[in-house]
PDB file of N, CA and C in Angstrom:
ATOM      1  N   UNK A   1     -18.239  41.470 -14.330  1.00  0.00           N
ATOM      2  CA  UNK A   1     -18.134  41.500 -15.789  1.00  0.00           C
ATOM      3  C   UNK A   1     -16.743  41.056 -16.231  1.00  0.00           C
ATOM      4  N   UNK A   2     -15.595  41.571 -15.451  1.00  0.00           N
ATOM      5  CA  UNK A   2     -14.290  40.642 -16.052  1.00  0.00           C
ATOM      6  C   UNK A   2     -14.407  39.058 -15.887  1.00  0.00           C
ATOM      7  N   UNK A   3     -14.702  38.938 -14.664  1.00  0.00           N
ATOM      8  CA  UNK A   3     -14.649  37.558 -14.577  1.00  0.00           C
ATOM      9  C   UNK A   3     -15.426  36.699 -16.112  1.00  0.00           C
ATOM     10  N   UNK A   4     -16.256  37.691 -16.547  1.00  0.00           N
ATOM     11  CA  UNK A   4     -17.065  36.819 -17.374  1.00  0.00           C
ATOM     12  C   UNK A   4     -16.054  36.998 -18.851  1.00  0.00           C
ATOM     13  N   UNK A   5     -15.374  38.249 -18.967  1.00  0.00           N
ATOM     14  CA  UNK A   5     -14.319  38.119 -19.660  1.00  0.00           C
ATOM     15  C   UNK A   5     -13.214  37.292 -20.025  1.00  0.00           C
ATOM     16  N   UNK A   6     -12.675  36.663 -18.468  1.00  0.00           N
ATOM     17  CA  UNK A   6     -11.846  35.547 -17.914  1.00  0.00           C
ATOM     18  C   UNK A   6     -12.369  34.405 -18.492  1.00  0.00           C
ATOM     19  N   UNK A   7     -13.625  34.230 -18.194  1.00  0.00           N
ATOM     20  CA  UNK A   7     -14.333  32.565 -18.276  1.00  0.00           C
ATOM     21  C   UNK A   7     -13.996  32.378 -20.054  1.00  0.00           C
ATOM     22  N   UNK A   8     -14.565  33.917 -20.761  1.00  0.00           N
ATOM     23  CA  UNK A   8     -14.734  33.139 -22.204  1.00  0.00           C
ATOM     24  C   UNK A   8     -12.514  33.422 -22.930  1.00  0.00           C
ATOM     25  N   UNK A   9     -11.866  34.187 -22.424  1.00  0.00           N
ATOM     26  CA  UNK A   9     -10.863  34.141 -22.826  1.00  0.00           C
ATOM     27  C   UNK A   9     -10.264  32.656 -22.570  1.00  0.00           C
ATOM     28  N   UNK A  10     -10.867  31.921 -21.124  1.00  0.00           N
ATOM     29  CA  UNK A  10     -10.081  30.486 -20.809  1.00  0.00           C
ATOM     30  C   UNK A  10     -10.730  29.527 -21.904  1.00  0.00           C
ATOM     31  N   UNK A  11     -11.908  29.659 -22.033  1.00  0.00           N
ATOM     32  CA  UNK A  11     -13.358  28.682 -23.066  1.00  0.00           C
ATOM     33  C   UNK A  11     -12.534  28.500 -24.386  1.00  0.00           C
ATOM     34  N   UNK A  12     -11.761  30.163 -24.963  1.00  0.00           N
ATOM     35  CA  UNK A  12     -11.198  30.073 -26.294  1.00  0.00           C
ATOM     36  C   UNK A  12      -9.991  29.414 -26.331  1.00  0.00           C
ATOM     37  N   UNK A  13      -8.750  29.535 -25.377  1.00  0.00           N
ATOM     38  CA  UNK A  13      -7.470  28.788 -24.809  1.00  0.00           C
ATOM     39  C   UNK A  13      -7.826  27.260 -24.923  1.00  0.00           C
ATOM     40  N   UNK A  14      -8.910  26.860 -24.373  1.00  0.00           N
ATOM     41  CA  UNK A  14      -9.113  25.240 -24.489  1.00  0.00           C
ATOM     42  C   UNK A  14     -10.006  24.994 -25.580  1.00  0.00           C
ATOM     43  N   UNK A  15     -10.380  25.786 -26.295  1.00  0.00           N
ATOM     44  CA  UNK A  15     -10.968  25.340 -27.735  1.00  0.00           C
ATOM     45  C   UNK A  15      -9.888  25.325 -28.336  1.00  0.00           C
ATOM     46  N   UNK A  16      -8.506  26.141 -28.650  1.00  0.00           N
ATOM     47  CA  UNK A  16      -8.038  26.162 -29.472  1.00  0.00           C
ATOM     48  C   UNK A  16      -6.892  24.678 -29.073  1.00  0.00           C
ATOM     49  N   UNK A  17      -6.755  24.350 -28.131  1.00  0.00           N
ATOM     50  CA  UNK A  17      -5.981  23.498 -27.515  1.00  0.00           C
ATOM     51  C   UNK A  17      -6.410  22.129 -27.229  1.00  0.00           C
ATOM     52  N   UNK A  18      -7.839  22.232 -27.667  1.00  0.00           N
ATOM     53  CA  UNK A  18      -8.384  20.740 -27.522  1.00  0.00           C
ATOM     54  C   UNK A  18      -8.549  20.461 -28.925  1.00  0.00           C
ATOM     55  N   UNK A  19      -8.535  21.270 -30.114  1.00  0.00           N
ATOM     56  CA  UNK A  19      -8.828  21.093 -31.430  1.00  0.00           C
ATOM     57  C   UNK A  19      -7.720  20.361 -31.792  1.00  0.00           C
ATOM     58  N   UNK A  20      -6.561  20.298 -31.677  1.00  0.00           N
ATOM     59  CA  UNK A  20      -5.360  19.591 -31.926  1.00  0.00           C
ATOM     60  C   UNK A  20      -5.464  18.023 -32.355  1.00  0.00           C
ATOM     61  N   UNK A  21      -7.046  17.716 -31.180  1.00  0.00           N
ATOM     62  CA  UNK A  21      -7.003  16.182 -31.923  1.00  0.00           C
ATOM     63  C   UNK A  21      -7.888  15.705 -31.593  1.00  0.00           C
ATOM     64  N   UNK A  22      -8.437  14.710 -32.476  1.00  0.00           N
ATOM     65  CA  UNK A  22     -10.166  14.404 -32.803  1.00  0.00           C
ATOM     66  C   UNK A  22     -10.717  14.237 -31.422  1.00  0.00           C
ATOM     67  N   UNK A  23     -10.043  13.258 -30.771  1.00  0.00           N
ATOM     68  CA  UNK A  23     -10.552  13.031 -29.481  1.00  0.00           C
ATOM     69  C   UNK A  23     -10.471  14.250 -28.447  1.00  0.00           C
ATOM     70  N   UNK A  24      -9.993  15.197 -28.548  1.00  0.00           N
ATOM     71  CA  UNK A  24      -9.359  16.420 -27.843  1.00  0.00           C
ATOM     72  C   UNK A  24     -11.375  17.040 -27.987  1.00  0.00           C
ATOM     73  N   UNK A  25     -11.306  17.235 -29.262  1.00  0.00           N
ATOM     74  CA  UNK A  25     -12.732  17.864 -29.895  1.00  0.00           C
ATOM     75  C   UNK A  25     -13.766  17.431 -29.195  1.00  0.00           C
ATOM     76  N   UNK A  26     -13.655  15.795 -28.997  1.00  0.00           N
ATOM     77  CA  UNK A  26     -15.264  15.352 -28.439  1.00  0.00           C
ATOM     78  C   UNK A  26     -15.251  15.472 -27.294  1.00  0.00           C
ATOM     79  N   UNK A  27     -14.066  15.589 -26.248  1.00  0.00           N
ATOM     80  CA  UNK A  27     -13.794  15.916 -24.958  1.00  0.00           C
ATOM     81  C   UNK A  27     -14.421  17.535 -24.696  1.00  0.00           C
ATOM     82  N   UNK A  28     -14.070  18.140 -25.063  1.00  0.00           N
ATOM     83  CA  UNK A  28     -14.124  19.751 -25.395  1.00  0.00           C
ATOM     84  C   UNK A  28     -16.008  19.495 -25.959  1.00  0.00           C
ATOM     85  N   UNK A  29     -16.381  19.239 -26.640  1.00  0.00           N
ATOM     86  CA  UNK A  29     -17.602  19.512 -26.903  1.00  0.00           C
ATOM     87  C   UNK A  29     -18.362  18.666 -25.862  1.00  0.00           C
ATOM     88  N   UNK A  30     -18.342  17.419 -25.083  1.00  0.00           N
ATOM     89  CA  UNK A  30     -18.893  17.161 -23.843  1.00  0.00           C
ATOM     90  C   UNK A  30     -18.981  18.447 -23.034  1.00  0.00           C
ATOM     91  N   UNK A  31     -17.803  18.853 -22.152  1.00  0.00           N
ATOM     92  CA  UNK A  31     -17.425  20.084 -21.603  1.00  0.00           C
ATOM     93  C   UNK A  31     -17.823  21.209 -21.660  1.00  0.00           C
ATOM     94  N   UNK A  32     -18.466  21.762 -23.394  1.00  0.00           N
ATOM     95  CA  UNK A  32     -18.668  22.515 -23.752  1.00  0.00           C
ATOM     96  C   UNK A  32     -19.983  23.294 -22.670  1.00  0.00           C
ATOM     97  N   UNK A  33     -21.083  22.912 -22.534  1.00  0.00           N
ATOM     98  CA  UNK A  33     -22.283  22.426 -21.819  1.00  0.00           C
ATOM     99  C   UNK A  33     -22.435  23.074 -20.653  1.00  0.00           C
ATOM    100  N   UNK A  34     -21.466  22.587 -19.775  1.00  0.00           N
ATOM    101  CA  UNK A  34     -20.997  22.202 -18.134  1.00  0.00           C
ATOM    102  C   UNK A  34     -20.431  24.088 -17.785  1.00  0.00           C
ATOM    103  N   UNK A  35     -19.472  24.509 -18.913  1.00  0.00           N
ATOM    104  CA  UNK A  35     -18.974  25.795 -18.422  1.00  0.00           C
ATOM    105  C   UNK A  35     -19.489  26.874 -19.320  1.00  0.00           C
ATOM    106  N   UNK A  36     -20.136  26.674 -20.090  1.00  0.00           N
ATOM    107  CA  UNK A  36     -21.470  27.538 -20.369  1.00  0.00           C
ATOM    108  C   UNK A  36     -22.237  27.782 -19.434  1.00  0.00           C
ATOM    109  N   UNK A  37     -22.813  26.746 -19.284  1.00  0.00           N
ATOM    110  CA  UNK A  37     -23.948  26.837 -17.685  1.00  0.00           C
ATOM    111  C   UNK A  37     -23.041  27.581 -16.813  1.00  0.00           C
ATOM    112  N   UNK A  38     -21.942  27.163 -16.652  1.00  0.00           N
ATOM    113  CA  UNK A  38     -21.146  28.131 -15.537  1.00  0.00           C
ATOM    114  C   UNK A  38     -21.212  29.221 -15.436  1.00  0.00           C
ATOM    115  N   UNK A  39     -20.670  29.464 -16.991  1.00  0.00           N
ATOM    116  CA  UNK A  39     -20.745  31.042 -17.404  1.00  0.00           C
ATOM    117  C   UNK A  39     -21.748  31.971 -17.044  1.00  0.00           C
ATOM    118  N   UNK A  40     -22.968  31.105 -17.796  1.00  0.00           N
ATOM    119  CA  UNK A  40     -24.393  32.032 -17.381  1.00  0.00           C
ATOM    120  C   UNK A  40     -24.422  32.281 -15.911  1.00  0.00           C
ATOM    121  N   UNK A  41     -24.496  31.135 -14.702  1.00  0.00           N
ATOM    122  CA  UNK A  41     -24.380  31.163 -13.382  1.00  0.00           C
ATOM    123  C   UNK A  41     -23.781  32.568 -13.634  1.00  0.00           C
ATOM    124  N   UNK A  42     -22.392  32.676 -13.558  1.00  0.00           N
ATOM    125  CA  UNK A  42     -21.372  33.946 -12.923  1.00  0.00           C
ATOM    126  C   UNK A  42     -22.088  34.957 -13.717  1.00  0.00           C
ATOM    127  N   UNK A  43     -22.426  35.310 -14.777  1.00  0.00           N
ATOM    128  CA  UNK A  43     -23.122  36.375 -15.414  1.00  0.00           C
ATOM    129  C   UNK A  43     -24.589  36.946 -14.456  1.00  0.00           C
ATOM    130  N   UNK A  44     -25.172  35.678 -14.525  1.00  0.00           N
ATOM    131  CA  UNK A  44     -26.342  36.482 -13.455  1.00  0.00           C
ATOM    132  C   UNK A  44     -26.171  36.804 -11.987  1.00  0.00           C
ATOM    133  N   UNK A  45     -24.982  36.124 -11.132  1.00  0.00           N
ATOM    134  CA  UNK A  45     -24.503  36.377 -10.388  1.00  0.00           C
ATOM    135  C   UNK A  45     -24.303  37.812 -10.393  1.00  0.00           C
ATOM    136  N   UNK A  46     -23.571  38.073 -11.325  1.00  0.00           N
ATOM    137  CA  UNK A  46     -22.592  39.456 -11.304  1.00  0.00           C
ATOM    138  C   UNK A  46     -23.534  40.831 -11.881  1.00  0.00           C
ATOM    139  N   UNK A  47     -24.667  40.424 -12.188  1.00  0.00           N
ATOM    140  CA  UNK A  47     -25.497  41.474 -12.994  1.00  0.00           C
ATOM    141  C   UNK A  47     -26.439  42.231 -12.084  1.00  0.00           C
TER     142      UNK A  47
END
């Protein structure tokens, strides 16, 4: 369960850090996808 804490505290660090610039955004919303799925992975992992 921390780890899943970890994943979305890093998710918010690079949202707020990719928003800086347009292209930052569409990078970050590709991405978006990829470590979601991750997320879920480690969540059912850990449950």
């Amino acid at each position: 369960m921390q780890s899943l804490q970890l994943a979305i505290k890093m998710i918010i660090i690079d949202l707020s850090h990719f928003q800086k610039t347009q292209l930052g955004k569409l990078t970050w919303l590709g991405q978006e996808r990829k470590v979601i799925s991750k997320i879920f992975l480690v969540s059912n992992a850990t449950l």
